[in-house]
Protein backbone atom coordinates (compact mmCIF):
# COMPACT_ATOMS: atom_id res chain seq x y z
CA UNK A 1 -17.49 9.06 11.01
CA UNK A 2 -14.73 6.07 10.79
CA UNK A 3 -12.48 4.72 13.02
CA UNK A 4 -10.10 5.72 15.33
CA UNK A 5 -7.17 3.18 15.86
CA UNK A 6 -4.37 3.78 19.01
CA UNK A 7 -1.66 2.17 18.78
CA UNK A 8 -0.02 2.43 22.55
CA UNK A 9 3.57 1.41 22.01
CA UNK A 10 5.22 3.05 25.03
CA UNK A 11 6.59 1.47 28.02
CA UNK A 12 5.60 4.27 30.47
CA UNK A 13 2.20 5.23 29.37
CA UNK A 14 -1.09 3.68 30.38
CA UNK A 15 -3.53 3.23 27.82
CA UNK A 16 -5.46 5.75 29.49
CA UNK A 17 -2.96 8.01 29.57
CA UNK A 18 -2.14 7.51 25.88
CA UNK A 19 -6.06 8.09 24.57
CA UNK A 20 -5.70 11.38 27.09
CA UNK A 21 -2.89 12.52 24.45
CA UNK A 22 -4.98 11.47 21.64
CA UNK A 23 -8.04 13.22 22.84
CA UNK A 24 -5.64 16.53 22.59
CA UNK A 25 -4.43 16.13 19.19
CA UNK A 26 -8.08 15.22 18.51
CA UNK A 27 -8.70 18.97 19.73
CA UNK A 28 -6.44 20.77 17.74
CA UNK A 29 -8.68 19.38 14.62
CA UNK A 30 -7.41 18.11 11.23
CA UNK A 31 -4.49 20.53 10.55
CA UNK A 32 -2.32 18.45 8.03
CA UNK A 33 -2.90 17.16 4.54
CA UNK A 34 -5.13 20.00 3.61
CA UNK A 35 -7.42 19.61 6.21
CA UNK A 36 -8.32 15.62 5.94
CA UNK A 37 -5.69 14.92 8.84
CA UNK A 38 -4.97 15.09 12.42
CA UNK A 39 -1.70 16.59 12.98
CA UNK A 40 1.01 14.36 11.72
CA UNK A 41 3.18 14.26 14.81
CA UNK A 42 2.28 16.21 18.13
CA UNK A 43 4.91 16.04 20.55
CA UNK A 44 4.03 16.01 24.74
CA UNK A 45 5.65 16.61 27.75
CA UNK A 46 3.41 14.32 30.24
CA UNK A 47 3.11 12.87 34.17
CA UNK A 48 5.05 13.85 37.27
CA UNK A 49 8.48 13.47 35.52
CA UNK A 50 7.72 15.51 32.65
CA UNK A 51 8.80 12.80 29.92
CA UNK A 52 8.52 13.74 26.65
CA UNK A 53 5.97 11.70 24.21
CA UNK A 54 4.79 11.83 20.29
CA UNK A 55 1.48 10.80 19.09
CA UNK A 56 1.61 10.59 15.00
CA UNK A 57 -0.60 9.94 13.05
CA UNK A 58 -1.96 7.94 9.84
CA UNK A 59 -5.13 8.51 7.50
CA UNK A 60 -6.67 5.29 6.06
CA UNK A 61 -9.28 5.09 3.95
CA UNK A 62 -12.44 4.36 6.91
CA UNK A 63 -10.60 5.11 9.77
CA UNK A 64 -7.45 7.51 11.54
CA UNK A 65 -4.35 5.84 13.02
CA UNK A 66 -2.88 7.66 16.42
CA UNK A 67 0.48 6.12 17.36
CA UNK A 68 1.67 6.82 20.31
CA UNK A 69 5.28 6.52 21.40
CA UNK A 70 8.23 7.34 24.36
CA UNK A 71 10.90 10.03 23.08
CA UNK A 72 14.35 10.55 24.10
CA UNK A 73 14.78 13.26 26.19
């Protein structure tokens, strides 16, 4: 097993909340790249005001990359 990497880069989300959305895309299992990769962007509507946020994602060599960003509405 590698490494997981989050990379919190919104301005509303806590970094709780943000490993919350990458514990779902987590769940839907490695559905891109043939299998070796956690769905390359995943898009959430999250918290009391409903705001919309994307978690995408990278696959390095020892570990997986979840970025996790604000979207317009």
């Amino acid at each position: 097993m590698g490494k997981l990497i989050i990379d919190n880069r919104s301005e509303t989300l806590t970094d709780q909340d943000a490993c919350r959305l990458v514990m779902r895309v987590i769940e839907g299992g490695r559905i891109s790249n043939d299998g070796k990769q956690y769905c390359y962007l995943t898009s959430f509507s999250f918290g009391l005001t409903s705001q919309r946020h994307t978690v995408s994602t990278d696959l390095n060599k020892n570990s997986d990359r979840f970025i996790v960003l604000d979207s317009p509405n």
